[in-house]
Protein backbone atom coordinates (compact mmCIF):
# COMPACT_ATOMS: atom_id res chain seq x y z
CA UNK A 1 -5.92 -10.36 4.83
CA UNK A 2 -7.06 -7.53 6.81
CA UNK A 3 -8.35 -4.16 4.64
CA UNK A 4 -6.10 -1.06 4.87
CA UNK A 5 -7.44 2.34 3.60
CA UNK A 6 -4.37 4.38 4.33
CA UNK A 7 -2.55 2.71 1.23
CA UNK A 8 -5.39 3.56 -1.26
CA UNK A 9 -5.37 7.42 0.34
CA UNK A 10 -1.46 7.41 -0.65
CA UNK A 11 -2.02 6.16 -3.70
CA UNK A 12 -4.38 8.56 -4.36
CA UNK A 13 -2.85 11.36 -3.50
CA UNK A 14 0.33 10.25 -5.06
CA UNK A 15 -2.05 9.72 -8.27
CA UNK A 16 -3.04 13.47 -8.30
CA UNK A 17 -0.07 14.95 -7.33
CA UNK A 18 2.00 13.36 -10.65
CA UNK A 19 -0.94 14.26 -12.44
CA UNK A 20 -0.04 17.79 -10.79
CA UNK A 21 3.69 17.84 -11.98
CA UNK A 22 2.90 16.65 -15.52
CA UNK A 23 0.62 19.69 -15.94
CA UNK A 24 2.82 22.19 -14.48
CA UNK A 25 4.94 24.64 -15.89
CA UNK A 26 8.31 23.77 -14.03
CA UNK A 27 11.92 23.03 -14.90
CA UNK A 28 13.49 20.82 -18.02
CA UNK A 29 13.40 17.47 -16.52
CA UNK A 30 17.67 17.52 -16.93
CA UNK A 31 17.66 19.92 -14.36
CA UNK A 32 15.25 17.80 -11.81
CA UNK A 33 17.72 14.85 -11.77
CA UNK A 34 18.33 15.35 -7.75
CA UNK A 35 13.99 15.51 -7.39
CA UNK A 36 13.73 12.87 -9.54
CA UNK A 37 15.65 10.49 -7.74
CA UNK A 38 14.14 11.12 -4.36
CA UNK A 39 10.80 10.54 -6.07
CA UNK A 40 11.95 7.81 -7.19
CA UNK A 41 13.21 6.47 -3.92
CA UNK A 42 10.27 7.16 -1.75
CA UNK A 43 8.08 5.27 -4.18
CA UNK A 44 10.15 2.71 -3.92
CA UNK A 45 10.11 2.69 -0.21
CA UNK A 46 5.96 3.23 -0.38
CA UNK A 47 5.95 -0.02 -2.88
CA UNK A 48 8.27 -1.94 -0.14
CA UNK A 49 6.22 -0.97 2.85
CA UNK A 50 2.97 -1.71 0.95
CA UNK A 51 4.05 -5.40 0.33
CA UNK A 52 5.42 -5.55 4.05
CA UNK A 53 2.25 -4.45 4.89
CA UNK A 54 0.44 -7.13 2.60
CA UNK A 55 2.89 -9.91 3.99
CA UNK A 56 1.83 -9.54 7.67
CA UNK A 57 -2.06 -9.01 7.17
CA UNK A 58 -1.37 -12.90 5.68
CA UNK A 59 0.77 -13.65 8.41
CA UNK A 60 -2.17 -12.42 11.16
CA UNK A 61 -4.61 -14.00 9.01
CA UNK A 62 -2.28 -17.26 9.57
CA UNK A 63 -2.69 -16.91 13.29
CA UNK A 64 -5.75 -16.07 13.47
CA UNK A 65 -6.96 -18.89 11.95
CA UNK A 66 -5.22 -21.03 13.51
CA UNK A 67 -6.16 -20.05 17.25
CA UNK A 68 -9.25 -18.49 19.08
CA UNK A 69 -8.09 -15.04 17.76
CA UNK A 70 -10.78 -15.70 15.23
CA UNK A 71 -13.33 -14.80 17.30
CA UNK A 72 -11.40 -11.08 16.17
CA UNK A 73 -13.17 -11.27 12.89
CA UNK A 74 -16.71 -10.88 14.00
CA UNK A 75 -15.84 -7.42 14.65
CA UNK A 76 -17.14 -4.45 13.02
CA UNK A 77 -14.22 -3.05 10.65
CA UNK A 78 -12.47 -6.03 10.86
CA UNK A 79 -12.62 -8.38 7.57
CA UNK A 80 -10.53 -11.07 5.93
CA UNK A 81 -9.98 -12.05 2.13
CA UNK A 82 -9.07 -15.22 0.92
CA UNK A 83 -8.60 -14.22 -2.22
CA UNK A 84 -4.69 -15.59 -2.38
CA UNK A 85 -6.07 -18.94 -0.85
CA UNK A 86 -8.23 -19.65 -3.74
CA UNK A 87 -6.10 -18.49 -6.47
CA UNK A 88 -3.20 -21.39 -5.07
């Protein structure tokens, strides 16, 4: 599976900005029920985008493997874990 940094940015700086909002003095959380459940939704669509993500850096892998395109690996910035081939 190919690395991505940009998901462990987002996480990040959804990390500190929920840390942010528990600290805050803002509204009763009654009153945030609209905010709430757009927060709620766009995690959601982060988490489904994430695994999307995950699913086709195994489906590259896949290819990769299985034709010249692993010559693609030898590149700097490009790696591959097999972590989910050992664990099955």
């Amino acid at each position: 599976m190919f690395v991505a940094q940009a998901p462990t940015q987002l996480d990040s700086a959804i990390e500190r900005l929920l840390n942010y909002a528990r600290e805050s003095i803002s509204k009763p959380k009654e009153t945030l029920v609209a905010e709430l459940l757009l927060l709620r939704l766009k995690l959601d669509e982060y988490e489904l985008i994430h695994r999307q993500i995950v699913e086709l850096d195994e489906i590259i892998e896949e290819l990769l493997l299985e034709t010249d395109g692993g010559i693609l690996l030898s590149i700097p910035g490009i790696t591959m874990t097999l972590e989910h081939r050992e664990l099955s």
